[in-house]
PDB file of N, CA and C in Angstrom:
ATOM      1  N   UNK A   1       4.868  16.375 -31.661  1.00  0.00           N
ATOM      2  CA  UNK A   1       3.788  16.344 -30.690  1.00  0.00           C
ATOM      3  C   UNK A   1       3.973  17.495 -29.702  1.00  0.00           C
ATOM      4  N   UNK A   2       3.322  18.360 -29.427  1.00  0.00           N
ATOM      5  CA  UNK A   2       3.042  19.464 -28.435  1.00  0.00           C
ATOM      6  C   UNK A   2       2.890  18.962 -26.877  1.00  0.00           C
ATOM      7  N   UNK A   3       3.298  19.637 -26.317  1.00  0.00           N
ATOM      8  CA  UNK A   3       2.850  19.823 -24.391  1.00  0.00           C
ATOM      9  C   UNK A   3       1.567  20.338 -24.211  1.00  0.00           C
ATOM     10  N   UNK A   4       0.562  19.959 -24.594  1.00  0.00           N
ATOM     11  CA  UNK A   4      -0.849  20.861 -23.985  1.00  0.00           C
ATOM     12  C   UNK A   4      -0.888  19.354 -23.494  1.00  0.00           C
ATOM     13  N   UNK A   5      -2.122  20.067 -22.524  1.00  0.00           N
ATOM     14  CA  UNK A   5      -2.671  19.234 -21.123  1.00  0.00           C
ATOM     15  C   UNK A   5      -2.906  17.915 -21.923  1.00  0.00           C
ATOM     16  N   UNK A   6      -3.830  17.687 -23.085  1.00  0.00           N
ATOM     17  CA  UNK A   6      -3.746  16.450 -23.894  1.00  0.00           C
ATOM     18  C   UNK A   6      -3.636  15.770 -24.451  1.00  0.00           C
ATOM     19  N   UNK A   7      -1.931  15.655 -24.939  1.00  0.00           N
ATOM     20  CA  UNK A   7      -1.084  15.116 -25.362  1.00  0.00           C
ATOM     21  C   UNK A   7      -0.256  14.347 -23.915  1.00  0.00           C
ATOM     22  N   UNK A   8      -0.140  14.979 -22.820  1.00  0.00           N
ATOM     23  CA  UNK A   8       0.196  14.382 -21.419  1.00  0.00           C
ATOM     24  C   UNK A   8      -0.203  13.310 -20.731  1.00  0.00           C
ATOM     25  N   UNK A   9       0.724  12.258 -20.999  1.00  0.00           N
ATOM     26  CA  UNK A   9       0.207  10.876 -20.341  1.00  0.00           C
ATOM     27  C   UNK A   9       1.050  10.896 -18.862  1.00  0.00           C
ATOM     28  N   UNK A  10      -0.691  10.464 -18.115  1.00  0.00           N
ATOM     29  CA  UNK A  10       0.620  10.237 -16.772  1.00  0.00           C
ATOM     30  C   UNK A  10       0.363   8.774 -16.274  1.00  0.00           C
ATOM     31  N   UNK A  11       1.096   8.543 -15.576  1.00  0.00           N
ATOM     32  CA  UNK A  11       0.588   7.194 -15.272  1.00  0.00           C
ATOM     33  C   UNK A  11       0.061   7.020 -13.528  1.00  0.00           C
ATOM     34  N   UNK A  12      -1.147   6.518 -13.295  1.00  0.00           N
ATOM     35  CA  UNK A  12      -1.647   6.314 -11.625  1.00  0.00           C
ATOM     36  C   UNK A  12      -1.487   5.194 -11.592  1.00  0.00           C
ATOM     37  N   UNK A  13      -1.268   5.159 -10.079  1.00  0.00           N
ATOM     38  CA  UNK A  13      -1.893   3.256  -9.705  1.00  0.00           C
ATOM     39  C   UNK A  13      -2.828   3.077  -9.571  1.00  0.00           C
ATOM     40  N   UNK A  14      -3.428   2.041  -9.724  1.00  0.00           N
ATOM     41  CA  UNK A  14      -4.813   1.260  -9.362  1.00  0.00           C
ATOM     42  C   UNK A  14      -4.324  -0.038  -9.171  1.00  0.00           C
ATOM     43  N   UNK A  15      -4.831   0.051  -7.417  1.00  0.00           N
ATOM     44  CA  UNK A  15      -4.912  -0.943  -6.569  1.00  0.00           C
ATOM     45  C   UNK A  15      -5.345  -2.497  -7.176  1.00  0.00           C
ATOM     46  N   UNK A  16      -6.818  -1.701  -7.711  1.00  0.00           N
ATOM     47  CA  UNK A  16      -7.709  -3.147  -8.254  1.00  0.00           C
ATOM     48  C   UNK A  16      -6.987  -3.959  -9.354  1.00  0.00           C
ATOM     49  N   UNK A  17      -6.188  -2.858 -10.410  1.00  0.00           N
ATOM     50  CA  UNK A  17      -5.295  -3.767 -11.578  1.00  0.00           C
ATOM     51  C   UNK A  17      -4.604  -4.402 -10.733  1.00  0.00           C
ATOM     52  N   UNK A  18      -3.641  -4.145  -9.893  1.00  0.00           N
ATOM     53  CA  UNK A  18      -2.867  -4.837  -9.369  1.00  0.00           C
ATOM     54  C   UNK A  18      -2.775  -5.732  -8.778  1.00  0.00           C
ATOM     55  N   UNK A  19      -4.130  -5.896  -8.207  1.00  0.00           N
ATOM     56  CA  UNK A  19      -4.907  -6.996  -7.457  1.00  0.00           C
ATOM     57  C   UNK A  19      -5.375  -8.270  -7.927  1.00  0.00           C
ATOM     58  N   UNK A  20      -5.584  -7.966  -9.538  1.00  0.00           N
ATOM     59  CA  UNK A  20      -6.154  -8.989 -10.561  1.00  0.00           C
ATOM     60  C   UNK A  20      -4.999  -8.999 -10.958  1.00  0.00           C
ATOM     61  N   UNK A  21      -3.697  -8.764 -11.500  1.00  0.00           N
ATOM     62  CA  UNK A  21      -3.031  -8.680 -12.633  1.00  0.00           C
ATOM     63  C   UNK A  21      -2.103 -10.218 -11.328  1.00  0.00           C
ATOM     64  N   UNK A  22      -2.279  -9.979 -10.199  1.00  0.00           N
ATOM     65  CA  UNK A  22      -1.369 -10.882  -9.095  1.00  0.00           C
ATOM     66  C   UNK A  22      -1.975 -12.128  -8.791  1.00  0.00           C
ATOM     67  N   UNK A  23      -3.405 -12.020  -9.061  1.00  0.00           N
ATOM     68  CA  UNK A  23      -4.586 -13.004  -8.649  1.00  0.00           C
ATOM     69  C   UNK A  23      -4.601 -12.958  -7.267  1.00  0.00           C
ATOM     70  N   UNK A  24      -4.187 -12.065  -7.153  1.00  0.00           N
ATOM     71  CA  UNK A  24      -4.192 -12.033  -4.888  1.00  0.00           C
ATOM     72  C   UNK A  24      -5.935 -12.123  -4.681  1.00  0.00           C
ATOM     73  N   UNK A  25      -5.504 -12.669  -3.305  1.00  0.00           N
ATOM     74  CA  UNK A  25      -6.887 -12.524  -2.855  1.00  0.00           C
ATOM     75  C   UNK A  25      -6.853 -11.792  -1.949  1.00  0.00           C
ATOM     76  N   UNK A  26      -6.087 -10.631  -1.761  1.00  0.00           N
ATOM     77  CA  UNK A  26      -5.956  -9.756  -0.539  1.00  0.00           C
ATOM     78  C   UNK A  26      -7.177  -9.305  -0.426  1.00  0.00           C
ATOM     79  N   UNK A  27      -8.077  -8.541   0.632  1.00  0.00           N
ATOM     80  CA  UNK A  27      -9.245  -7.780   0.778  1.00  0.00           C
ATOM     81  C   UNK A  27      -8.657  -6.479   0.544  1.00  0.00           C
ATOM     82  N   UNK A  28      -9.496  -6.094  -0.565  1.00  0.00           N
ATOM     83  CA  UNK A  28      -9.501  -4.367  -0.432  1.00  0.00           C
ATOM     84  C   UNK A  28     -10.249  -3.518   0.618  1.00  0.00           C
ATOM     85  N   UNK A  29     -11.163  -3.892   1.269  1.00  0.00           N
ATOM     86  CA  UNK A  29     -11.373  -3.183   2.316  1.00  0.00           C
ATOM     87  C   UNK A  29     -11.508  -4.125   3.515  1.00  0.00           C
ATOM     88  N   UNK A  30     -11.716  -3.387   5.202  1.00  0.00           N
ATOM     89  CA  UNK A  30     -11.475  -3.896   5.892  1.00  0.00           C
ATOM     90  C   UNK A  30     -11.696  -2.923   7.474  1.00  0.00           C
ATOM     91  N   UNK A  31     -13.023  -3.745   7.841  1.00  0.00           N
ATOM     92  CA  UNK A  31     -13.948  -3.151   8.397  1.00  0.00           C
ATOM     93  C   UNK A  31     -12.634  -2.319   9.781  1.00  0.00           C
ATOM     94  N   UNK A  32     -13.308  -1.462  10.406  1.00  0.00           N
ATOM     95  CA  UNK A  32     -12.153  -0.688  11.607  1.00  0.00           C
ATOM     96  C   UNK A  32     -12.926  -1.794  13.222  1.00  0.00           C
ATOM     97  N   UNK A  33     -12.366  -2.185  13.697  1.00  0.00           N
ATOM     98  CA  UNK A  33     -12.486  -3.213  15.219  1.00  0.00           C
ATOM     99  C   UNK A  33     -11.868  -2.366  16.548  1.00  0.00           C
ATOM    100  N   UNK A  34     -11.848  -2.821  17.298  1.00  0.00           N
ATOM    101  CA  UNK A  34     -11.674  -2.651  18.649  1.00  0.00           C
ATOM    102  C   UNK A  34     -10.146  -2.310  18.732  1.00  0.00           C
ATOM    103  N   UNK A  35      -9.084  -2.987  17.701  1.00  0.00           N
ATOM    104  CA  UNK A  35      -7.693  -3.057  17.942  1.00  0.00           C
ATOM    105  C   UNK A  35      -7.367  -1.920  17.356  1.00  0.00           C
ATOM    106  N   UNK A  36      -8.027  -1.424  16.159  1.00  0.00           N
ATOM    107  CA  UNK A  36      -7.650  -0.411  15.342  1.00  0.00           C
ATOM    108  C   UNK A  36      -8.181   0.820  15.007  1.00  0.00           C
ATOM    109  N   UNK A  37      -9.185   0.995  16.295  1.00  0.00           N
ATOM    110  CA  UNK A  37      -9.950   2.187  16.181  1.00  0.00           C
ATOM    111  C   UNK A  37      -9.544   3.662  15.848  1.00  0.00           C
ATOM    112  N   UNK A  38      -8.257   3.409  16.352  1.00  0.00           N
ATOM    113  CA  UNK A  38      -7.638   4.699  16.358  1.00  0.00           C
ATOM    114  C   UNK A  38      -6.800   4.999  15.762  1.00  0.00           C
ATOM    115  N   UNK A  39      -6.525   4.159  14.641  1.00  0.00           N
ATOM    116  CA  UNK A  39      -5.501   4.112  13.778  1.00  0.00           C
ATOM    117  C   UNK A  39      -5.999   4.800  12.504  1.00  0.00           C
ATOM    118  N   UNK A  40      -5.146   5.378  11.835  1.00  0.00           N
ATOM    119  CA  UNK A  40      -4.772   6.014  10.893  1.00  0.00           C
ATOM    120  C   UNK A  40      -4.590   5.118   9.655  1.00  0.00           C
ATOM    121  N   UNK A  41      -3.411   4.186   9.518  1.00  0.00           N
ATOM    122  CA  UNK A  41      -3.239   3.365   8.682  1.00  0.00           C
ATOM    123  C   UNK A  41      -2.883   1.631   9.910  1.00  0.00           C
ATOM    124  N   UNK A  42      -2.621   1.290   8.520  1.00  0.00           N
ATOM    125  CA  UNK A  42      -2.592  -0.439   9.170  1.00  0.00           C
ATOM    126  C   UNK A  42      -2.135  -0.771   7.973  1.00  0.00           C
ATOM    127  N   UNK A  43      -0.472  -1.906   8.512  1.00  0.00           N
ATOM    128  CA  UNK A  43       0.339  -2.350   8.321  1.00  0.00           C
ATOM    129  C   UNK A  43       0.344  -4.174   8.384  1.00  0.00           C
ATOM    130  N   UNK A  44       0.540  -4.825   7.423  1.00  0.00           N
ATOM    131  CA  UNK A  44      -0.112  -5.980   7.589  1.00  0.00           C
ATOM    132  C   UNK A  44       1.879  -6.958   7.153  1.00  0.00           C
ATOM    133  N   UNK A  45       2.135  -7.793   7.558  1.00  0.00           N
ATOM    134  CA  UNK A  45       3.367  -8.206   7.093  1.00  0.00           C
ATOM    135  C   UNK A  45       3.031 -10.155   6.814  1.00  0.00           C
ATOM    136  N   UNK A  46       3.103 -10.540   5.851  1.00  0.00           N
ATOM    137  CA  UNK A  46       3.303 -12.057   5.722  1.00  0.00           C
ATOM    138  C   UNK A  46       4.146 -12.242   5.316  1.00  0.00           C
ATOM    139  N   UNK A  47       4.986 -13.831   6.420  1.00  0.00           N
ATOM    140  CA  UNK A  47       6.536 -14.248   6.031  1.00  0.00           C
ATOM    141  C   UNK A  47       6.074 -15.351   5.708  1.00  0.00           C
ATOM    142  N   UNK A  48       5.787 -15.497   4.742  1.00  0.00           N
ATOM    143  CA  UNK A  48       6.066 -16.961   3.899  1.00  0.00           C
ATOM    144  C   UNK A  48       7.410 -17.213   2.857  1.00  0.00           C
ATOM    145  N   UNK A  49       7.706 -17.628   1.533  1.00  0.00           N
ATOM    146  CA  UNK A  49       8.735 -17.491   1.034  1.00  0.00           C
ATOM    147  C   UNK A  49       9.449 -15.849   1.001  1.00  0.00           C
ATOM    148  N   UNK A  50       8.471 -15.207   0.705  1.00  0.00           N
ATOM    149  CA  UNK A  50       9.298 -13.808   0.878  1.00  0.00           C
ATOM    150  C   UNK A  50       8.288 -13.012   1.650  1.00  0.00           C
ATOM    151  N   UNK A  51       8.655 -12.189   2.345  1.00  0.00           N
ATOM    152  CA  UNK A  51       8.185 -11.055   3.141  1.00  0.00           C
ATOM    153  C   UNK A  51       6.673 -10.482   1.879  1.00  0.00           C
ATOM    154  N   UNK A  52       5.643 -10.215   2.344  1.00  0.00           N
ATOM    155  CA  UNK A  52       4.763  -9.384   1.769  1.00  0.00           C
ATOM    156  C   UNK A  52       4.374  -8.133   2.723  1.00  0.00           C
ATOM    157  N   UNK A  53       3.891  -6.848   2.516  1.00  0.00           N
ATOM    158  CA  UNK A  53       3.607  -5.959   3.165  1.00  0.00           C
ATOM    159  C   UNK A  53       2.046  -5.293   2.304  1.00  0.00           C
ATOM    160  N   UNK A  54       1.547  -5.464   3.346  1.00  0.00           N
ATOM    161  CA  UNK A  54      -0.022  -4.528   3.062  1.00  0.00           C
ATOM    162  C   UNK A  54      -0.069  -3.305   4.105  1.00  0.00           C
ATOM    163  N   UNK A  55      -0.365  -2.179   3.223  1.00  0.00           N
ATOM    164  CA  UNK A  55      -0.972  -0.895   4.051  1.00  0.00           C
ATOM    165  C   UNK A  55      -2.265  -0.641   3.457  1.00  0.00           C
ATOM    166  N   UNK A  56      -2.772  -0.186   4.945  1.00  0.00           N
ATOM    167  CA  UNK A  56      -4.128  -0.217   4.677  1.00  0.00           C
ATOM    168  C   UNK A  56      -4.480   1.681   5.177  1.00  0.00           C
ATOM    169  N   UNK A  57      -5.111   2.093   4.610  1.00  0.00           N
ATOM    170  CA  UNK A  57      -5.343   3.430   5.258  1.00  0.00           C
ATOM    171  C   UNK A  57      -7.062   3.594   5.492  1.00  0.00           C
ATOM    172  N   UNK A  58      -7.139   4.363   6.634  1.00  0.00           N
ATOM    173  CA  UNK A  58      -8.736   4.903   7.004  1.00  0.00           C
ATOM    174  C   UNK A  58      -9.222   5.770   6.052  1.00  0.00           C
ATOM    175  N   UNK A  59     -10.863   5.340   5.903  1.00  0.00           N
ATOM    176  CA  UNK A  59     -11.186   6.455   5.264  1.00  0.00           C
ATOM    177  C   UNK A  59     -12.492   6.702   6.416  1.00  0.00           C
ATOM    178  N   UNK A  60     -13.823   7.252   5.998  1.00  0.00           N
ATOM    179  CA  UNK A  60     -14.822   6.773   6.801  1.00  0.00           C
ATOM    180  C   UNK A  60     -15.239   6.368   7.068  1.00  0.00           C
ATOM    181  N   UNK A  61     -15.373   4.679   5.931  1.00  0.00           N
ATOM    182  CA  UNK A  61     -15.667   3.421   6.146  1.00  0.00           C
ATOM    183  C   UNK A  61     -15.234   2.361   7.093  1.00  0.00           C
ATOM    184  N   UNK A  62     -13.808   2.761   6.913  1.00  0.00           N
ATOM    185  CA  UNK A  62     -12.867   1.394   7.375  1.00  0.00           C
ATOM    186  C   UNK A  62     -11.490   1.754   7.125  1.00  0.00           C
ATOM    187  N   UNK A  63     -11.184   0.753   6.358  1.00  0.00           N
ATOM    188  CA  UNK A  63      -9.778   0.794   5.759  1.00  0.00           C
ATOM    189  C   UNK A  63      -9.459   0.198   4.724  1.00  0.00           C
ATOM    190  N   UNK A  64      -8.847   0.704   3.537  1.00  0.00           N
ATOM    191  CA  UNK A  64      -8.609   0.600   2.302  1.00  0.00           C
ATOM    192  C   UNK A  64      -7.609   0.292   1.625  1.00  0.00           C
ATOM    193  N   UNK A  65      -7.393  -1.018   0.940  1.00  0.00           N
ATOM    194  CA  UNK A  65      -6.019  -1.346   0.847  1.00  0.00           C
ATOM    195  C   UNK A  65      -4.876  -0.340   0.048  1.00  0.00           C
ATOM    196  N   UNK A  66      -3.975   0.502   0.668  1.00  0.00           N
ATOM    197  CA  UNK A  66      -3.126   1.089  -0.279  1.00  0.00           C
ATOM    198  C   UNK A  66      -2.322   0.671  -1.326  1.00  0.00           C
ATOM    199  N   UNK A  67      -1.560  -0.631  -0.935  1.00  0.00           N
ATOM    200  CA  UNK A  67      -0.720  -1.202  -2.036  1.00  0.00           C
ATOM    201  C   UNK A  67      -0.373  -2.705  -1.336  1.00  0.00           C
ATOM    202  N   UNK A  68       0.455  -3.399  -2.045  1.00  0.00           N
ATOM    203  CA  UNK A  68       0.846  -4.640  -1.661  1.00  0.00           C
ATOM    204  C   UNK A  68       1.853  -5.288  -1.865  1.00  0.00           C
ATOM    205  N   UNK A  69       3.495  -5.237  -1.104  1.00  0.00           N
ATOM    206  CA  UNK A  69       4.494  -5.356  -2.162  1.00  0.00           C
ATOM    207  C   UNK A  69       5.959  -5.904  -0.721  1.00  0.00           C
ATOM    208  N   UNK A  70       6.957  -6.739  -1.725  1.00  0.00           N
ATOM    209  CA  UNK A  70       7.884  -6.949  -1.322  1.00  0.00           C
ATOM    210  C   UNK A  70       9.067  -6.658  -0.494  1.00  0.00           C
ATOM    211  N   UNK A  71       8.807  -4.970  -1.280  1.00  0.00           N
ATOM    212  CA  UNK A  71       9.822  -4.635  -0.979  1.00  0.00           C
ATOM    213  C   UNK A  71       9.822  -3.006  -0.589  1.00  0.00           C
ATOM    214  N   UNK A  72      10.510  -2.198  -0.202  1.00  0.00           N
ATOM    215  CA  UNK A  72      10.223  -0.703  -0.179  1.00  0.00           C
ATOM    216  C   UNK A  72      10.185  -0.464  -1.640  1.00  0.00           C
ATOM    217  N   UNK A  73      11.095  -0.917  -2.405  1.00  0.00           N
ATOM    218  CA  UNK A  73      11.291  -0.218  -3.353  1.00  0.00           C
ATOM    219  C   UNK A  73      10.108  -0.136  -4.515  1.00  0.00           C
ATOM    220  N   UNK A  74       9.195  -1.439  -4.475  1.00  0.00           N
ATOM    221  CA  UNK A  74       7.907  -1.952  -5.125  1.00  0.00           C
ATOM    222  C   UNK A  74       6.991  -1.582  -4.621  1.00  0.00           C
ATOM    223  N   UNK A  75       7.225  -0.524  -3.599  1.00  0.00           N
ATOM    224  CA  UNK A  75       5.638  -0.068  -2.926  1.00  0.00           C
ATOM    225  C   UNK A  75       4.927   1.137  -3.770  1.00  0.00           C
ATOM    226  N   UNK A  76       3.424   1.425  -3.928  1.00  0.00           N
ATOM    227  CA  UNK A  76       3.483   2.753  -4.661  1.00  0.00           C
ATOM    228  C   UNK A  76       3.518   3.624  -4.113  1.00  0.00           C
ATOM    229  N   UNK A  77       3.964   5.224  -5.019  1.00  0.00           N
ATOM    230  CA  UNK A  77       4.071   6.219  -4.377  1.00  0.00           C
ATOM    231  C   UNK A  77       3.111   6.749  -3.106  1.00  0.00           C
ATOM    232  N   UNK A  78       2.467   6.465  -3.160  1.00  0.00           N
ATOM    233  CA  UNK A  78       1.352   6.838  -1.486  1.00  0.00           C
ATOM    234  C   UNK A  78       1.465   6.009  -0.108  1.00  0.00           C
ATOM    235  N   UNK A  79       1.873   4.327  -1.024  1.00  0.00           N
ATOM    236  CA  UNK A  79       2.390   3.499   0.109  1.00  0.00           C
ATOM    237  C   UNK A  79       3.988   4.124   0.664  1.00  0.00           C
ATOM    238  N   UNK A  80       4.578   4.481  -0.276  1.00  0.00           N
ATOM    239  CA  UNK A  80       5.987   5.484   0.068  1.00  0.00           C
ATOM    240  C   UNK A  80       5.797   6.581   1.346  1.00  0.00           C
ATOM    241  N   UNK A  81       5.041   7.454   0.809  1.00  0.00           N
ATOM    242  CA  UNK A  81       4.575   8.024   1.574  1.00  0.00           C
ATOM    243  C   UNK A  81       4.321   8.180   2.862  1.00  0.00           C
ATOM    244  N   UNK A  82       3.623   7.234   3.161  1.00  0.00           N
ATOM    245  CA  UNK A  82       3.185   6.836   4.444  1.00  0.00           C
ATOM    246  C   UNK A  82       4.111   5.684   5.323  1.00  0.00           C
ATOM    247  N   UNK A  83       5.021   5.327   4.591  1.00  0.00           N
ATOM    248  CA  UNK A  83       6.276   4.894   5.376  1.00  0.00           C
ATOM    249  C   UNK A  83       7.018   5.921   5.413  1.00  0.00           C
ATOM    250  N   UNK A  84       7.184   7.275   4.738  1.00  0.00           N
ATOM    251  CA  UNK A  84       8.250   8.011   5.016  1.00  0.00           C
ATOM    252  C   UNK A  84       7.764   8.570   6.106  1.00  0.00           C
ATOM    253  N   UNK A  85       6.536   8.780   6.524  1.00  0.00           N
ATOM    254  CA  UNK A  85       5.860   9.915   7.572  1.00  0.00           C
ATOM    255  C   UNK A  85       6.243   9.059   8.954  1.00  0.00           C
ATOM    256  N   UNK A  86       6.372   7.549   8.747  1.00  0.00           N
ATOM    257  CA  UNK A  86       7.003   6.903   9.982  1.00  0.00           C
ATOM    258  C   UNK A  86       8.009   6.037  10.155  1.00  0.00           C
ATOM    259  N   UNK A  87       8.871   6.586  10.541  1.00  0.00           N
ATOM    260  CA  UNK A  87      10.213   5.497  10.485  1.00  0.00           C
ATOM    261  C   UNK A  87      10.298   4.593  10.731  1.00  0.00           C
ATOM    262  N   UNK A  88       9.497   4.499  11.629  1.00  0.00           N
ATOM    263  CA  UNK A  88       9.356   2.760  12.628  1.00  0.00           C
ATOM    264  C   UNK A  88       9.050   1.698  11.624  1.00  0.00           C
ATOM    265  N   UNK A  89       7.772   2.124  10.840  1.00  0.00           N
ATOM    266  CA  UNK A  89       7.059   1.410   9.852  1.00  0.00           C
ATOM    267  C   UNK A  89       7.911   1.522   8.973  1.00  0.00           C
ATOM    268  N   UNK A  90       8.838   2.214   8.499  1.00  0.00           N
ATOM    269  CA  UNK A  90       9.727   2.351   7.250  1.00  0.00           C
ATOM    270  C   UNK A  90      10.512   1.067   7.488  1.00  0.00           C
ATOM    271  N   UNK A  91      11.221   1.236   8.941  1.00  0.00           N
ATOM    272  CA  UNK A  91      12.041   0.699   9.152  1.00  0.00           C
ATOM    273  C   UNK A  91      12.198  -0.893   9.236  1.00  0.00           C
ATOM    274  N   UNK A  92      10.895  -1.485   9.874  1.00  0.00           N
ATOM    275  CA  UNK A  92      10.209  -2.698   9.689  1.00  0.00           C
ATOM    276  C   UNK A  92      10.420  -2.981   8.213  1.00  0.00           C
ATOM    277  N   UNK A  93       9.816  -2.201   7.442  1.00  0.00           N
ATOM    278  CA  UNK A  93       9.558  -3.165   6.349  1.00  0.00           C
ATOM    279  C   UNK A  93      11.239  -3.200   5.455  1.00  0.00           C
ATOM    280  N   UNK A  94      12.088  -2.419   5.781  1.00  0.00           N
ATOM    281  CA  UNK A  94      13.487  -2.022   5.153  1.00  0.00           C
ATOM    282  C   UNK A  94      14.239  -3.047   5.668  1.00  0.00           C
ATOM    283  N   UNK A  95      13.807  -3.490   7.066  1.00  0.00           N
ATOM    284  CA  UNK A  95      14.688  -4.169   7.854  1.00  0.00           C
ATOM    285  C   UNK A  95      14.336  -6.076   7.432  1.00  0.00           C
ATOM    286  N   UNK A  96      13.105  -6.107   7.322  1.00  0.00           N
ATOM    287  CA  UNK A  96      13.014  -7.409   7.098  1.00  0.00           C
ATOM    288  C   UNK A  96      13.609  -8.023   5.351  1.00  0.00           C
ATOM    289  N   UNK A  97      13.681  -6.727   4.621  1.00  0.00           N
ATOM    290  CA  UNK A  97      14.146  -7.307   3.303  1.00  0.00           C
ATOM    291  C   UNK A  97      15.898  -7.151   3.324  1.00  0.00           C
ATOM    292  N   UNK A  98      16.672  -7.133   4.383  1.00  0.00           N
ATOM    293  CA  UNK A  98      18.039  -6.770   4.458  1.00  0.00           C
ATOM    294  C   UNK A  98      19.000  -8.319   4.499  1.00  0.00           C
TER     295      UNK A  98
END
């Protein structure tokens, strides 16, 4: 099998598989309010049996669920991302799975 562009599988995330494949009922979007006008992204944390973490990022609409996950290490690469750009938020979610 050759390296041209289409023979190259890559693999993306999609939010929505992940969303059905969990049966979550998380909201994928999520209108922008008074608390979060000025925010960039949004960080959502539920402690029930285990810690869950939602990031949500702005677009022009609102806010859009990025990913949804346990742990740092289960987050996807963009949810990565955007915890690396802030430590605080890194650190929260690193700190509660310790």
């Amino acid at each position: 099998m050759s390296d041209t562009p289409h023979n190259i599988q890559t693999t993306s995330f999609d939010i929505h598989q992940k969303l059905k494949a969990a049966g979550s009922e998380l909201s994928y979007f999520m209108p922008v309010s008074s608390h979060n006008e000025n925010a960039t992204y949004v960080l959502f944390t539920s402690l029930f049996d285990v810690p869950e973490y939602q990031i949500y990022e702005r677009n022009e609409f609102g806010f859009v669920l990025v990913d949804f996950f346990n742990t740092y290490e289960e987050a996807c690469a963009h949810a990565k991302e955007i915890l690396d750009k802030s430590p605080k938020l890194k650190d929260s979610v690193c700190f509660s799975n310790k």
